[in-house]
Protein backbone atom coordinates (compact mmCIF):
# COMPACT_ATOMS: atom_id res chain seq x y z
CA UNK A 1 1.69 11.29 8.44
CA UNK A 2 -0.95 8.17 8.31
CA UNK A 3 -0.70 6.50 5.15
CA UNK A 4 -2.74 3.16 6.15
CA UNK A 5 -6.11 2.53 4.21
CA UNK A 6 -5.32 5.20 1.77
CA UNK A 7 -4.90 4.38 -2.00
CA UNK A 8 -1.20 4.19 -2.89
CA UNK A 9 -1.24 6.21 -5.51
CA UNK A 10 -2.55 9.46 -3.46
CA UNK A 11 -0.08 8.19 -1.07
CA UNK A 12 2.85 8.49 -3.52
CA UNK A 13 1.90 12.00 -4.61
CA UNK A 14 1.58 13.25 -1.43
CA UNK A 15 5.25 11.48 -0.33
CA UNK A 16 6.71 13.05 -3.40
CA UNK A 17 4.71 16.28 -3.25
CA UNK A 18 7.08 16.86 0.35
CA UNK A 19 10.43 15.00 -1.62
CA UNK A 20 10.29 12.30 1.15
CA UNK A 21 11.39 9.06 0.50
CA UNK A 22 9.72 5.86 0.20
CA UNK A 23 10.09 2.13 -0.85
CA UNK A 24 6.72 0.28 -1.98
CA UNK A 25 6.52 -3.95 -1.18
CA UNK A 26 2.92 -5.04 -3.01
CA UNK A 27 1.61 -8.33 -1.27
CA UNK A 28 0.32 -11.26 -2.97
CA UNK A 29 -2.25 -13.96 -1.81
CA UNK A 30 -0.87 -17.01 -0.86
CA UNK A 31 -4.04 -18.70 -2.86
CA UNK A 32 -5.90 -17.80 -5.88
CA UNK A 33 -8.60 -15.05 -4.45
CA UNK A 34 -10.49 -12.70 -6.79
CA UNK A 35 -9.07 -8.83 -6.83
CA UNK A 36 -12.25 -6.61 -6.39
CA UNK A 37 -9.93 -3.93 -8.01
CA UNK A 38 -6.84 -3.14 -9.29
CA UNK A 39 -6.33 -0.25 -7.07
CA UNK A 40 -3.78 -0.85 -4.25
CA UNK A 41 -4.28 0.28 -0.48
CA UNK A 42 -1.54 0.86 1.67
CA UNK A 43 -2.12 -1.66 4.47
CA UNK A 44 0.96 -0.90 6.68
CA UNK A 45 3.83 1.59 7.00
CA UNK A 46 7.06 2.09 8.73
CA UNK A 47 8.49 5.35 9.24
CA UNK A 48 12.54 4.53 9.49
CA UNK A 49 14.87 7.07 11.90
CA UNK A 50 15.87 8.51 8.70
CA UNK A 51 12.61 9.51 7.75
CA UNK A 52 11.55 7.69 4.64
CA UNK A 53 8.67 4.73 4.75
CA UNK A 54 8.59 1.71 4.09
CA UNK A 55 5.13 1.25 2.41
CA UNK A 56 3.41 -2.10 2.31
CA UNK A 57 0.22 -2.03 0.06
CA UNK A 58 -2.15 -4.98 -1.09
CA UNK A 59 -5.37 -4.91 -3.45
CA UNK A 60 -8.67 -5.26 -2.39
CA UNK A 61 -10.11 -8.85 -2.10
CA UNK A 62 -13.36 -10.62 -2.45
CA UNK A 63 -14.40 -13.54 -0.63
CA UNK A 64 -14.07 -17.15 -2.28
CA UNK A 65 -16.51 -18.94 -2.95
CA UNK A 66 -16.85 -22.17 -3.49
């Protein structure tokens, strides 16, 4: 199942919808960059030979501007 670009909390409900399991890691910005929204994305996923993912999701970012 592709999970990448989709909003993690569909992605959740579906992964719990089938009882699979998962583990979320939320990335931060290394500098200060405006969220566009609040709504996180998965951005990558690893499916492990026991069959849960490993989710990694980030936020949606705007360009600085200085």
């Amino acid at each position: 199942m592709d999970t990448v670009a989709q909003p993690l909390l569909n992605v959740i409900a579906m992964l719990e919808k089938n009882n699979i399991k998962y583990s979320v890691t939320v990335t931060k910005p290394s500098r200060n960059i405006q969220q566009l929204t609040d709504t996180l994305y998965v951005i990558r996923q690893q499916l492990d030979a026991d069959g849960s993912y490993n989710l990694i999701a980030a936020a949606k970012m705007g360009k600085e501007v200085f």
